[in-house]
N, C-alpha and C. Protein backbone atom coordinates (compact mmCIF):
# COMPACT_ATOMS: atom_id res chain seq x y z
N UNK A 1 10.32 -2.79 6.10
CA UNK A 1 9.74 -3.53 7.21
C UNK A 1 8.24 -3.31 7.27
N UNK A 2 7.52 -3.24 6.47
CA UNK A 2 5.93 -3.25 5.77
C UNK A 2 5.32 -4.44 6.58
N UNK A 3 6.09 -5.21 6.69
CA UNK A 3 5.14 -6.54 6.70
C UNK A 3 6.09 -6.99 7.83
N UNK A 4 5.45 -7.72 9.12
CA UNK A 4 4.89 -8.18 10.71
C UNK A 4 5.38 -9.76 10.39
N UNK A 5 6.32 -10.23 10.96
CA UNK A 5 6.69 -11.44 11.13
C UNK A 5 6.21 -12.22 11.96
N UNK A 6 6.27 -13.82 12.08
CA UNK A 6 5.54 -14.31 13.09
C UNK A 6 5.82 -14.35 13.97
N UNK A 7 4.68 -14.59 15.36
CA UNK A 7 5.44 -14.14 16.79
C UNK A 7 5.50 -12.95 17.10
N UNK A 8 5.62 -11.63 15.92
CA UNK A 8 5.90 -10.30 16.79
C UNK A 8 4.29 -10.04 17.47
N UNK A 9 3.31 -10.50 17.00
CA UNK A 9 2.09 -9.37 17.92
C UNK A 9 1.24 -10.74 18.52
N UNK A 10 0.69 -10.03 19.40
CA UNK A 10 -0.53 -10.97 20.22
C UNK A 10 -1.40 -11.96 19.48
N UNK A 11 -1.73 -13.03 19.62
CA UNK A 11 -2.97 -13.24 18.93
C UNK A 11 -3.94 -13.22 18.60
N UNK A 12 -4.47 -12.25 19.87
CA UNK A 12 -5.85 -11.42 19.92
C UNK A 12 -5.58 -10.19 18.59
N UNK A 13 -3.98 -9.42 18.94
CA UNK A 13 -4.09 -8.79 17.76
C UNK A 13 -4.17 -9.11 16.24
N UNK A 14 -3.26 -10.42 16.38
CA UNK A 14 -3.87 -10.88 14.93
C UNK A 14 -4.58 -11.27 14.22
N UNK A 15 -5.81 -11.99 15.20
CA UNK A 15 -7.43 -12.24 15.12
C UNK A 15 -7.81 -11.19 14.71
N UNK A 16 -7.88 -9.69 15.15
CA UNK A 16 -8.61 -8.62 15.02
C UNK A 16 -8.21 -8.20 13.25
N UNK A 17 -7.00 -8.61 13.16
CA UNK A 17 -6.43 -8.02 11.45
C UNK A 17 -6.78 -8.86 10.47
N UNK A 18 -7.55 -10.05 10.99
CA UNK A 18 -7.87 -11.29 10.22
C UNK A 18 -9.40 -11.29 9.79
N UNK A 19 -10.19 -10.23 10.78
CA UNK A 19 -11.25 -10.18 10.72
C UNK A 19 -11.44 -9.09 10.21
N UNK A 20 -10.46 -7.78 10.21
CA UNK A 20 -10.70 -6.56 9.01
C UNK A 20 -10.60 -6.53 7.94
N UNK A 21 -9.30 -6.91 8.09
CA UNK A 21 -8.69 -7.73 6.49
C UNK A 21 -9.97 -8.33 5.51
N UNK A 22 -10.33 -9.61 6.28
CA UNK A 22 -11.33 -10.24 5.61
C UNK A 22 -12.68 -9.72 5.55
N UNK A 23 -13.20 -8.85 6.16
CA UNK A 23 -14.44 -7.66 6.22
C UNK A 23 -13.92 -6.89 5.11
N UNK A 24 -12.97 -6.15 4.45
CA UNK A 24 -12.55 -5.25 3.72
C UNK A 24 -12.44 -5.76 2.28
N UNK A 25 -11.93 -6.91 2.25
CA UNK A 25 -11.52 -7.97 1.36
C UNK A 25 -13.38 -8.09 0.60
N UNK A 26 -14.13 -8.50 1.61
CA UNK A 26 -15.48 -8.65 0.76
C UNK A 26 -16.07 -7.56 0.25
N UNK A 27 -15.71 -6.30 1.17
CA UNK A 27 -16.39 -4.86 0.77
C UNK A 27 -15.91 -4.51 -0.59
N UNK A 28 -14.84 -4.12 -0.83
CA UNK A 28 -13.67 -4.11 -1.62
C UNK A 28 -14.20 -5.26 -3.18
N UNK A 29 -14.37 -6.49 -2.56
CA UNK A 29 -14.60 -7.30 -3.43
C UNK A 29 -15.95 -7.44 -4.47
N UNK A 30 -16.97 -6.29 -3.67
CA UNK A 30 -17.98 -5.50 -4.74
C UNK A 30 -18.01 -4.91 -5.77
N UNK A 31 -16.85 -4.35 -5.61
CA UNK A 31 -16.52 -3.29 -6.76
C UNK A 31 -15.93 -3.97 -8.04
N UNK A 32 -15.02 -5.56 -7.57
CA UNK A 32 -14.38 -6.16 -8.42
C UNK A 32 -14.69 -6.43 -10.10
N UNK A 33 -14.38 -5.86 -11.14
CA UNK A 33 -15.06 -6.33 -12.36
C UNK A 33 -13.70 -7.41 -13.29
N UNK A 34 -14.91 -8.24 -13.84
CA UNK A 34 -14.12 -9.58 -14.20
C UNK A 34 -13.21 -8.86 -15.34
N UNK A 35 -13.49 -7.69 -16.25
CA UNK A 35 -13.36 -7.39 -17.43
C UNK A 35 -11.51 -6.57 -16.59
N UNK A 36 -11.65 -6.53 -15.39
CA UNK A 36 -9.92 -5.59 -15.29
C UNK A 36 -9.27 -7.03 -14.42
N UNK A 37 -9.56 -7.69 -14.98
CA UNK A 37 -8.55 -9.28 -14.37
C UNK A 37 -7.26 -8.88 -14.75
N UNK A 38 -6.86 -8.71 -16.28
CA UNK A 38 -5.26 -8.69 -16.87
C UNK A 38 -4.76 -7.01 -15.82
N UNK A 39 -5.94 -6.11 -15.48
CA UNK A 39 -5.05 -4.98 -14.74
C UNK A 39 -4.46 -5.20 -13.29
N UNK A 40 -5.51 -5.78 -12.65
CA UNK A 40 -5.47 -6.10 -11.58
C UNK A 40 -4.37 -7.47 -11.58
N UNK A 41 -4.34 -7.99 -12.31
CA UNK A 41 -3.17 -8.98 -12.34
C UNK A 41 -1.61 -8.20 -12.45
N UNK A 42 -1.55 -7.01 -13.70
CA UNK A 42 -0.17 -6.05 -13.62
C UNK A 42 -0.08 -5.81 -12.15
N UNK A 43 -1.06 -4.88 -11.95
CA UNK A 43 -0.65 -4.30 -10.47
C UNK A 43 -0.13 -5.15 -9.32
N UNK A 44 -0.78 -6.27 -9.39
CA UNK A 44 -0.46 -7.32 -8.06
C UNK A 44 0.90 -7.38 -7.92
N UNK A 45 1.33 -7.67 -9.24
CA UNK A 45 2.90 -8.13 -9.67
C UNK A 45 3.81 -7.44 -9.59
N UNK A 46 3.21 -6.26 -9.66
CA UNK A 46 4.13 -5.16 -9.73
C UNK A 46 4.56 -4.80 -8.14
N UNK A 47 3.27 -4.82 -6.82
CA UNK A 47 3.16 -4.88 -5.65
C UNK A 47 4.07 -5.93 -5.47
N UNK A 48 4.01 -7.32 -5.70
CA UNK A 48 4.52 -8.43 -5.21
C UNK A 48 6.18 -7.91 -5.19
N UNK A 49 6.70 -7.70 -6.58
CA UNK A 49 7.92 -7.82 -6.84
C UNK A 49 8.55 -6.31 -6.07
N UNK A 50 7.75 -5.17 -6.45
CA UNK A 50 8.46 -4.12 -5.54
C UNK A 50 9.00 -4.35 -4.16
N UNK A 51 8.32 -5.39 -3.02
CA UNK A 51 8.19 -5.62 -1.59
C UNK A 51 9.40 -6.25 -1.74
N UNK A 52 9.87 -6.75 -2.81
CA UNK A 52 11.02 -8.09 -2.94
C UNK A 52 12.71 -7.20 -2.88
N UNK A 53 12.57 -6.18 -3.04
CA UNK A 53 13.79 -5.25 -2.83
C UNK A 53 14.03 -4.38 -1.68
N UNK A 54 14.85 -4.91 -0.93
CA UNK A 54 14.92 -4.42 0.58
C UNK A 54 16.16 -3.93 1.00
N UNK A 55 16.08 -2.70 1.17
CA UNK A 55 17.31 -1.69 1.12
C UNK A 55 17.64 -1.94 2.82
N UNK A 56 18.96 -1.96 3.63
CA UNK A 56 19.17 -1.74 5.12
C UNK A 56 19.23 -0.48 5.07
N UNK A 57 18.64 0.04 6.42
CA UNK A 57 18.62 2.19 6.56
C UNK A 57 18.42 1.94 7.87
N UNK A 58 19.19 2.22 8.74
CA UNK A 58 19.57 2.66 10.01
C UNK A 58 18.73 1.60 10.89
N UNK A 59 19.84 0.62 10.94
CA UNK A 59 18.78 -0.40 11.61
C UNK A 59 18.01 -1.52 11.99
N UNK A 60 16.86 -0.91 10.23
CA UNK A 60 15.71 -1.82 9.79
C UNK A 60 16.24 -2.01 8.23
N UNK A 61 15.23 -2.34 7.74
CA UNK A 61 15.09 -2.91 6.33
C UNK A 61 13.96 -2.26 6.14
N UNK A 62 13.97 -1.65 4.49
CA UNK A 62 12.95 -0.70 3.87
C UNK A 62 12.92 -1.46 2.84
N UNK A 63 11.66 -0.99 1.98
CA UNK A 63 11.59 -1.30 0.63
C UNK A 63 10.15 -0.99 0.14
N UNK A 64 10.21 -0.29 -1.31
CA UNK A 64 8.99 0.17 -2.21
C UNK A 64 7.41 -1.15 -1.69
N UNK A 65 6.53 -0.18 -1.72
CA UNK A 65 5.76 -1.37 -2.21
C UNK A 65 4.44 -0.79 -3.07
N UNK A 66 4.49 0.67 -3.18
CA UNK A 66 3.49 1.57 -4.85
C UNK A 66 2.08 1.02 -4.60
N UNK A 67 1.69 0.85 -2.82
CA UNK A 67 0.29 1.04 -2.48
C UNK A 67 -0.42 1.75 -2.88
N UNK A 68 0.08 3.32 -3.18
CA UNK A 68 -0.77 4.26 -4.03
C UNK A 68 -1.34 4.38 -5.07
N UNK A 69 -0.03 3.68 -6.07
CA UNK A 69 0.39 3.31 -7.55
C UNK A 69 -1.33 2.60 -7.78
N UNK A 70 -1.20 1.25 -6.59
CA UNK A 70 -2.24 0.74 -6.94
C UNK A 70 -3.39 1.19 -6.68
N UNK A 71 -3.71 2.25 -5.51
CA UNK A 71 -5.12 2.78 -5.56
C UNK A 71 -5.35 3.51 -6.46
N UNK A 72 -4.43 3.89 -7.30
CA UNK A 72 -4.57 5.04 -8.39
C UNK A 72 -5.00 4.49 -9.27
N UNK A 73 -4.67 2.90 -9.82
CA UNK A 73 -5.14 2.61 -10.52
C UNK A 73 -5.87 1.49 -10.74
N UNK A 74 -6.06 1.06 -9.50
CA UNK A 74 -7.42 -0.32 -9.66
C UNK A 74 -8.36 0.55 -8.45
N UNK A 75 -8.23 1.65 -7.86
CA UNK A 75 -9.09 1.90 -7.08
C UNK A 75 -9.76 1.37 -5.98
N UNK A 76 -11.30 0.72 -5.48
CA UNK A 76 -11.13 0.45 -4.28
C UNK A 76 -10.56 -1.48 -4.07
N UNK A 77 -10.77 -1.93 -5.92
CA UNK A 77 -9.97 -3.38 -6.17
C UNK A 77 -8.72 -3.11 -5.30
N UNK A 78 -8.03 -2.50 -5.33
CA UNK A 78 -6.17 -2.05 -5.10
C UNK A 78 -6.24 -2.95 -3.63
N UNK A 79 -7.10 -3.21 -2.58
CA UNK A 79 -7.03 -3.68 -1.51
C UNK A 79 -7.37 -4.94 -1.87
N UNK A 80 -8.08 -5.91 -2.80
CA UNK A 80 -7.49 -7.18 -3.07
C UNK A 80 -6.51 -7.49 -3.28
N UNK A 81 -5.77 -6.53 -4.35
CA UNK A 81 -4.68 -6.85 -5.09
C UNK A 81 -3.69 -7.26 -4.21
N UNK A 82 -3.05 -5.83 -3.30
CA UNK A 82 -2.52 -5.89 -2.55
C UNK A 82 -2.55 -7.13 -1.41
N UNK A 83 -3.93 -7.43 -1.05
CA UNK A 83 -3.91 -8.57 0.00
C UNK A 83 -3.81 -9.90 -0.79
N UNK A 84 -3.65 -10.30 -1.98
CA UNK A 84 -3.09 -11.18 -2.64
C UNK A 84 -1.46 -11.12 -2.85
N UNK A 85 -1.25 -9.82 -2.97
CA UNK A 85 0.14 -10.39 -3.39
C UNK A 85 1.30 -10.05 -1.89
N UNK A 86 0.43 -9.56 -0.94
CA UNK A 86 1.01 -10.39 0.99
C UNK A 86 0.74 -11.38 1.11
N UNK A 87 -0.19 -11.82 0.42
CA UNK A 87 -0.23 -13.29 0.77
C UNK A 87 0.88 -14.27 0.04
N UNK A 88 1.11 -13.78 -1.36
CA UNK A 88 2.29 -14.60 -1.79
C UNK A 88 3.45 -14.26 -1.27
N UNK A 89 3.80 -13.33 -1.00
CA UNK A 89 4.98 -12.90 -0.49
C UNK A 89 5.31 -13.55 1.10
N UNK A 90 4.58 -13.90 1.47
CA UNK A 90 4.20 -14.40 2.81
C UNK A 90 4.33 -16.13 2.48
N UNK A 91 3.72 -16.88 1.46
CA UNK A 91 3.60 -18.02 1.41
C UNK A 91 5.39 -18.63 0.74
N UNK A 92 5.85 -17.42 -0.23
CA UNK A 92 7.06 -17.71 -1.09
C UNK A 92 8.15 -17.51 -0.06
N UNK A 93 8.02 -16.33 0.41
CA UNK A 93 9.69 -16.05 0.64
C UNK A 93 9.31 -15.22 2.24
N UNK A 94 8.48 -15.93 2.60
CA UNK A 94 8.67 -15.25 4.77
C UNK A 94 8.20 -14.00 4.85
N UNK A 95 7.74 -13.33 4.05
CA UNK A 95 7.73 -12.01 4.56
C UNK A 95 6.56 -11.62 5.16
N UNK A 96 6.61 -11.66 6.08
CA UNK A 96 5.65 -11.41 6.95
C UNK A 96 5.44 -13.41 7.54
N UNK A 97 4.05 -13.56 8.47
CA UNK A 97 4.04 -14.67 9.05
C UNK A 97 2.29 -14.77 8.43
N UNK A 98 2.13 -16.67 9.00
CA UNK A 98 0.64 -16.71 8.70
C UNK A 98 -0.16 -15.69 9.63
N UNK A 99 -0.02 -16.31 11.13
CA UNK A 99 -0.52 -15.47 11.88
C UNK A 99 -0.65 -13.78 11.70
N UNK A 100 0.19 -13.68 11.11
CA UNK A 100 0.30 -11.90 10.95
C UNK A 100 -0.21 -11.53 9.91
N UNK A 101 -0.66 -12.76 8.64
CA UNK A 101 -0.93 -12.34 7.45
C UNK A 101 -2.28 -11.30 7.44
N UNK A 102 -3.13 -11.41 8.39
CA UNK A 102 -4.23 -10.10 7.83
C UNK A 102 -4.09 -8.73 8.49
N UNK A 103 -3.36 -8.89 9.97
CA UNK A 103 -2.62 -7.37 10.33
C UNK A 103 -1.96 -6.77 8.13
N UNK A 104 -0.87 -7.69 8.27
CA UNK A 104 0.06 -7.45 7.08
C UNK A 104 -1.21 -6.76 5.97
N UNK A 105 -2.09 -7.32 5.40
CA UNK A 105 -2.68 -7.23 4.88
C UNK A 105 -3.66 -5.86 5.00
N UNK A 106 -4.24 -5.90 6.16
CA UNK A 106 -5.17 -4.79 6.20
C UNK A 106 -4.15 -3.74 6.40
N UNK A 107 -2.86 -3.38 7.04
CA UNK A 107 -1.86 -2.26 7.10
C UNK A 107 -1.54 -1.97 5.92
N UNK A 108 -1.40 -2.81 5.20
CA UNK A 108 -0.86 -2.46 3.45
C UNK A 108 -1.91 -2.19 2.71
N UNK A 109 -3.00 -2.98 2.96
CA UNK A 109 -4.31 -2.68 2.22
C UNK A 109 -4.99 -0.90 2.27
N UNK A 110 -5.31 -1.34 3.36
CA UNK A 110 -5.98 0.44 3.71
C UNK A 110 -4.80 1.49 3.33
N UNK A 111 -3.35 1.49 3.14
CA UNK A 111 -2.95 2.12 2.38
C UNK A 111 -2.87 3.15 1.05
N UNK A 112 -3.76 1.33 0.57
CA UNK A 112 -3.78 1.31 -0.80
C UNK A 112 -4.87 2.10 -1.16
N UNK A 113 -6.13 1.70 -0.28
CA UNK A 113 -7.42 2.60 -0.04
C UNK A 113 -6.87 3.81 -0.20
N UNK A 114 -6.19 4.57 0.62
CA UNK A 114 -6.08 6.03 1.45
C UNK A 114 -5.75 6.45 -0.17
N UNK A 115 -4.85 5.92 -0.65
CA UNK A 115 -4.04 6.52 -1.66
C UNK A 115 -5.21 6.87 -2.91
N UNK A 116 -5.91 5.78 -3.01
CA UNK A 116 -7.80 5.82 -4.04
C UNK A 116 -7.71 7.23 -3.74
N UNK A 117 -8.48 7.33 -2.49
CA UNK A 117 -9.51 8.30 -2.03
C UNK A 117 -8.40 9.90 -2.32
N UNK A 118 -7.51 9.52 -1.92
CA UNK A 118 -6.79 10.79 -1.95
C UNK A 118 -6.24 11.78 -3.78
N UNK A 119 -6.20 10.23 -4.63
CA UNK A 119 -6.21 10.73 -5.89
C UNK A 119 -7.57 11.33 -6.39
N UNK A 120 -8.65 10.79 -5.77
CA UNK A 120 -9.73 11.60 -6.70
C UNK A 120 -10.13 12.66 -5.93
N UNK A 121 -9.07 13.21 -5.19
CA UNK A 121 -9.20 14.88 -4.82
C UNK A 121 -8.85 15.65 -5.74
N UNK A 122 -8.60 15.38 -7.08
CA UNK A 122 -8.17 15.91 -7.72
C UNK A 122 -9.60 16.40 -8.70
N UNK A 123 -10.45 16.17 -8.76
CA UNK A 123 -11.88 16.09 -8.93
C UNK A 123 -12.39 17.48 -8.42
N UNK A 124 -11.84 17.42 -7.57
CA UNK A 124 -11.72 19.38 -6.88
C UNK A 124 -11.34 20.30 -7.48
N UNK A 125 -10.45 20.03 -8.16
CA UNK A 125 -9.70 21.07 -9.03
C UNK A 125 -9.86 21.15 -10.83
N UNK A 126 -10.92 21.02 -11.26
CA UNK A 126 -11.36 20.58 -12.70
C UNK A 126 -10.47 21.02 -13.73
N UNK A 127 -9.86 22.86 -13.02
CA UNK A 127 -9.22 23.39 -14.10
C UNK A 127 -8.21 23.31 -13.97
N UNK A 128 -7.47 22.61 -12.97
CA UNK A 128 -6.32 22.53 -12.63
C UNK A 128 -5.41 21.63 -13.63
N UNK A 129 -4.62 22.11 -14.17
CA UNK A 129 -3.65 21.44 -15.53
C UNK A 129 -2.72 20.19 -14.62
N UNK A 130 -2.32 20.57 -13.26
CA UNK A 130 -1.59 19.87 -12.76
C UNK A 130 -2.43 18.84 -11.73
N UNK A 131 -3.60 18.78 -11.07
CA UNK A 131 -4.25 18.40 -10.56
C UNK A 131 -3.79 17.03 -10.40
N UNK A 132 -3.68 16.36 -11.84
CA UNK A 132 -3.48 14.79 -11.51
C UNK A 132 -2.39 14.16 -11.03
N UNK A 133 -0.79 15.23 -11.71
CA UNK A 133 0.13 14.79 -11.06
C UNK A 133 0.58 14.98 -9.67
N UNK A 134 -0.30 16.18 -9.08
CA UNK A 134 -0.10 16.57 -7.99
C UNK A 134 -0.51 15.74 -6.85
N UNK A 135 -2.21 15.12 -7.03
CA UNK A 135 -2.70 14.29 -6.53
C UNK A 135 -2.16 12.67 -6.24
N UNK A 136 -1.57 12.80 -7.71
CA UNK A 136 -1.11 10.97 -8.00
C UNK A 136 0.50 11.32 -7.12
N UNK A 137 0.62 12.32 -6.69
CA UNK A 137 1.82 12.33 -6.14
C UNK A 137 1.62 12.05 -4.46
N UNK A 138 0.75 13.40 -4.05
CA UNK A 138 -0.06 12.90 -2.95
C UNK A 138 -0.58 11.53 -2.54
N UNK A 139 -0.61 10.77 -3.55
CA UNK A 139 -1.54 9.61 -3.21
C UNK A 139 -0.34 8.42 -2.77
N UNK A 140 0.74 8.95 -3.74
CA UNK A 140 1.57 7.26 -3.10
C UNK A 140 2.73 7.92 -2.07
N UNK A 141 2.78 9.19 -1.63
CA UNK A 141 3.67 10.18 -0.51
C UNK A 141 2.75 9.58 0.78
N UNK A 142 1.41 9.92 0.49
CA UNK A 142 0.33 10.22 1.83
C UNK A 142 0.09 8.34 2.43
N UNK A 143 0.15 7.54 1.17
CA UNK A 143 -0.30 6.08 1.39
C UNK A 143 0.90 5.52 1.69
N UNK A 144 2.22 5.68 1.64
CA UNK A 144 3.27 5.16 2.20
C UNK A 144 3.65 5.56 3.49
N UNK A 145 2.88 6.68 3.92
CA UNK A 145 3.20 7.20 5.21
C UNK A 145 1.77 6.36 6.18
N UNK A 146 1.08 6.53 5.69
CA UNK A 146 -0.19 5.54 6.36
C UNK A 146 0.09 4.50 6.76
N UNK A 147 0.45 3.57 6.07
CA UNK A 147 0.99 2.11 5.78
C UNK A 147 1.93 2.41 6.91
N UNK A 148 3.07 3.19 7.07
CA UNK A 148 4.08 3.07 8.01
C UNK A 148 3.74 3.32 9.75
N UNK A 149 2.37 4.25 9.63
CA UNK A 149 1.50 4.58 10.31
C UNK A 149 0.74 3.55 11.24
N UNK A 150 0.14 2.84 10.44
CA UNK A 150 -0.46 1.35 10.89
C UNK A 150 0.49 0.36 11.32
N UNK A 151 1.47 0.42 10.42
CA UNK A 151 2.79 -0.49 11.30
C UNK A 151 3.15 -0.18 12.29
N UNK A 152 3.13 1.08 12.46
CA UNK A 152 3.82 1.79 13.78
C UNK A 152 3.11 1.33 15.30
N UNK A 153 1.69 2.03 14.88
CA UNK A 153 0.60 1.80 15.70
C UNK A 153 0.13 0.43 16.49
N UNK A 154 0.65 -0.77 15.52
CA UNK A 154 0.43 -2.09 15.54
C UNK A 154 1.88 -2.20 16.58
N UNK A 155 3.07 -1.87 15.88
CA UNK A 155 4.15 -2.54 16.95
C UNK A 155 4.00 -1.64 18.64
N UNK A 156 3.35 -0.74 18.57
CA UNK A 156 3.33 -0.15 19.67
C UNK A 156 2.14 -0.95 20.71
N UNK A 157 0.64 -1.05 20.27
CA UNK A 157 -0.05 -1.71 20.65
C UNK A 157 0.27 -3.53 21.30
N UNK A 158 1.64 -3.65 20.46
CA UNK A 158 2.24 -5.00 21.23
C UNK A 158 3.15 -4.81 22.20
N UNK A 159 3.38 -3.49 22.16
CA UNK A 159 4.70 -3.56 23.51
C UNK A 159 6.22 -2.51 22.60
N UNK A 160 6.27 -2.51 21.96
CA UNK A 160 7.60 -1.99 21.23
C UNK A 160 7.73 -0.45 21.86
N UNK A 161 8.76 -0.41 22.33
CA UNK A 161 8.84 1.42 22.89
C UNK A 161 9.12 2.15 21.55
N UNK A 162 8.49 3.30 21.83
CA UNK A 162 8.38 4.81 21.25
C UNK A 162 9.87 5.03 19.91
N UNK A 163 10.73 4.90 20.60
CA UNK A 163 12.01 4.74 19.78
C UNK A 163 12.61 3.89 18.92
N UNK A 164 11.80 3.11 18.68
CA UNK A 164 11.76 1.74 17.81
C UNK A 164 10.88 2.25 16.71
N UNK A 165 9.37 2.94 16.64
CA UNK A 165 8.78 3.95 16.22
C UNK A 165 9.28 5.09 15.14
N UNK A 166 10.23 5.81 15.87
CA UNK A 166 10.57 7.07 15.59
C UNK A 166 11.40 5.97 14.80
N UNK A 167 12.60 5.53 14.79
CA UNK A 167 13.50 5.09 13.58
C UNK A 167 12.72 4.49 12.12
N UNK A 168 11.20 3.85 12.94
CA UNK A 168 11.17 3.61 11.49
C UNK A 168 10.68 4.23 10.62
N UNK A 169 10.12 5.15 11.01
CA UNK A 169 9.10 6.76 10.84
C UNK A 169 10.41 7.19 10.09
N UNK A 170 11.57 7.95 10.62
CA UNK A 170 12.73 8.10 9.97
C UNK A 170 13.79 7.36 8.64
N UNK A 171 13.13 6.07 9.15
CA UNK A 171 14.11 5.45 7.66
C UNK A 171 13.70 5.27 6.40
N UNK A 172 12.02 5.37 6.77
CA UNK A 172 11.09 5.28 6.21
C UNK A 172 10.86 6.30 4.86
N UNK A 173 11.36 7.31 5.54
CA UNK A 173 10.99 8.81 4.68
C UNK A 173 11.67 8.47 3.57
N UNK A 174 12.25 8.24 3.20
CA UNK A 174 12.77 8.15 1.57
C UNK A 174 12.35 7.57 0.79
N UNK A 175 11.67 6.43 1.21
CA UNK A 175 10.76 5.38 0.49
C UNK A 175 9.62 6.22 0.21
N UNK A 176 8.99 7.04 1.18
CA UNK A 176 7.65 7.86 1.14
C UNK A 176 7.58 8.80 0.37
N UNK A 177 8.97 9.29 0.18
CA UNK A 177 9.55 10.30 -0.80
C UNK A 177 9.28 9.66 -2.38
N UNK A 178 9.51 8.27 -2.39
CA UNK A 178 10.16 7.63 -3.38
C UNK A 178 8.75 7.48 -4.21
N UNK A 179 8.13 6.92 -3.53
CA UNK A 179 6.68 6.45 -3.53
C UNK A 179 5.75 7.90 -4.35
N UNK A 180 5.91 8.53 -4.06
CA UNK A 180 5.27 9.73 -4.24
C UNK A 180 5.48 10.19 -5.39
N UNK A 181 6.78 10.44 -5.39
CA UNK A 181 7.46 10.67 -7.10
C UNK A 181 7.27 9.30 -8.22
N UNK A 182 7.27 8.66 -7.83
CA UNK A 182 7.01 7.08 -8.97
C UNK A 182 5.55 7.00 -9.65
N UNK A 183 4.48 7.55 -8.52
CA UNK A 183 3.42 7.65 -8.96
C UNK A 183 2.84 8.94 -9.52
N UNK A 184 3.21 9.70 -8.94
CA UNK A 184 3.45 11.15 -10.36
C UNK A 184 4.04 10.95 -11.45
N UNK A 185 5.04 10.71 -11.33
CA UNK A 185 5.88 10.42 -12.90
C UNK A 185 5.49 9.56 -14.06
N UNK A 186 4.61 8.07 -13.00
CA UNK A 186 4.03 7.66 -13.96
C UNK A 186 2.32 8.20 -14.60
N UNK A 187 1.66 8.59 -13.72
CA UNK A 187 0.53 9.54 -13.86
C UNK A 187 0.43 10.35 -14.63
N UNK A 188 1.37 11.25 -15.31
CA UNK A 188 2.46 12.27 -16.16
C UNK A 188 2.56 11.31 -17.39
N UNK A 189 2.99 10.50 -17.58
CA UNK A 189 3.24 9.15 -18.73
C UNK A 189 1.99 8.78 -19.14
N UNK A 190 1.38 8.28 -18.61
CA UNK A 190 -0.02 7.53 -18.64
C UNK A 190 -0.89 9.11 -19.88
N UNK A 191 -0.31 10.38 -19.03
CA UNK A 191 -1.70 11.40 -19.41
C UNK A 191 -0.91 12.06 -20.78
N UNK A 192 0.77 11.84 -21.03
CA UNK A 192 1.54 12.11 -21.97
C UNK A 192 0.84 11.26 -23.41
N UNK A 193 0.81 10.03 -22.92
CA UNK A 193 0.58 9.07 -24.00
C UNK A 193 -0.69 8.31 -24.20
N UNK A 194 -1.77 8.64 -23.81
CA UNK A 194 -2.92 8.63 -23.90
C UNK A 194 -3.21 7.40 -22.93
N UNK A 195 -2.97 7.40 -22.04
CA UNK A 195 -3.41 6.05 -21.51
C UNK A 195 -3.79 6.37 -20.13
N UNK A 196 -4.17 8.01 -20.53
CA UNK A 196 -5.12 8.52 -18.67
C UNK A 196 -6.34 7.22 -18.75
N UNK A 197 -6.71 6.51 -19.51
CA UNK A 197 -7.79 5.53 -19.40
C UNK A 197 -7.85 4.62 -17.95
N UNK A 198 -6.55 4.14 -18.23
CA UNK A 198 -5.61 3.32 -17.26
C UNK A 198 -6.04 3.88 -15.63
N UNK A 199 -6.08 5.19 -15.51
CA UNK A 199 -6.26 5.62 -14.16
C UNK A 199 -7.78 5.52 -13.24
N UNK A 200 -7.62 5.06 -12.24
CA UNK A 200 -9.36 5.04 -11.89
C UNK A 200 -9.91 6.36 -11.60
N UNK A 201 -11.26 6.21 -11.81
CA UNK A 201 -12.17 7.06 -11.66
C UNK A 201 -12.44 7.41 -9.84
């Protein structure tokens, strides 16, 4: 439940996510280099199609979406990516609403951010042998909990009581779990087989 259907929030609130979204989207869109088009194209796809598997857990509906995955490896790009492929997911198959599309967007986006910033803490630790998997683990654990964070924050700011909150905070955790380990494991792969290249700086 990542992504805000139409009708659930105010329109003042969705103005406000339309105007971060799209403030972030241009910031973000500085960094963009034409030469990582085919990466930034994997990752999108990979975002798009993960969101497309939606497990029921007490309730709600969960499902992957490797926000971290992508700050780890398109860096502060990972918040286009991501707000491209809510937007298809949004235009194909409902998920999420127009109106809601830049809440959707900037909640999943800045995720994707958190998860960047949090892998190159690993930059701290030079001698550290494990540093990267530890970090790249941190990054999609800490950015799936964010993301759920901003959702949370958002349905509360519309009216949703406290306990609506806590379940999804709760159903949530396994995905956050999930998230965490997917991007270590592959971080671990990438540095196994020479393709730490792949990872951003």
């Amino acid at each position: 439940m990542a992504h805000i259907q139409e009708g659930v929030i105010s329109g003042s609130l969705a103005a406000y996510g339309l105007v971060l979204s799209g403030a972030l989207s241009v910031v973000t869109g500085t960094k963009f280099k034409m030469n990582n088009v085919p990466k930034v194209a994997m990752v999108t796809a990979a975002v798009f199609c993960a969101s497309l598997l939606h497990f029921p857990l007490m309730g709600t509906s969960v499902h992957f979406t490797f926000v971290g995955l992508a700050g780890i490896l398109l860096g502060p790009a990972a918040f286009l990516s991501v707000a491209v492929a809510v937007f298809f997911q949004m235009l194909l198959f409902q998920h999420g609403g127009v109106s809601t599309l830049g809440v959707n967007a900037f909640n999943i986006g800045m995720a994707a951010l958190a998860g960047y910033y949090i892998f190159r803490l690993r930059y701290l630790f030079p001698k550290w042998r494990h540093s990267v998997t530890t970090f790249a683990f941190l990054a999609g654990f800490v950015a799936a909990i964010i993301m759920v964070f901003l959702l949370s924050a958002t349905l509360l700011l519309t009216g949703y009581p406290f306990a609506s909150v806590v379940v999804i905070f709760l159903s949530h955790t396994p995905v956050m779990l999930g998230e965490g380990l997917v991007t270590g494991f592959l971080a671990v792969a990438l540095q196994k087989n020479k393709g730490a290249s792949l990872l951003h700086d």
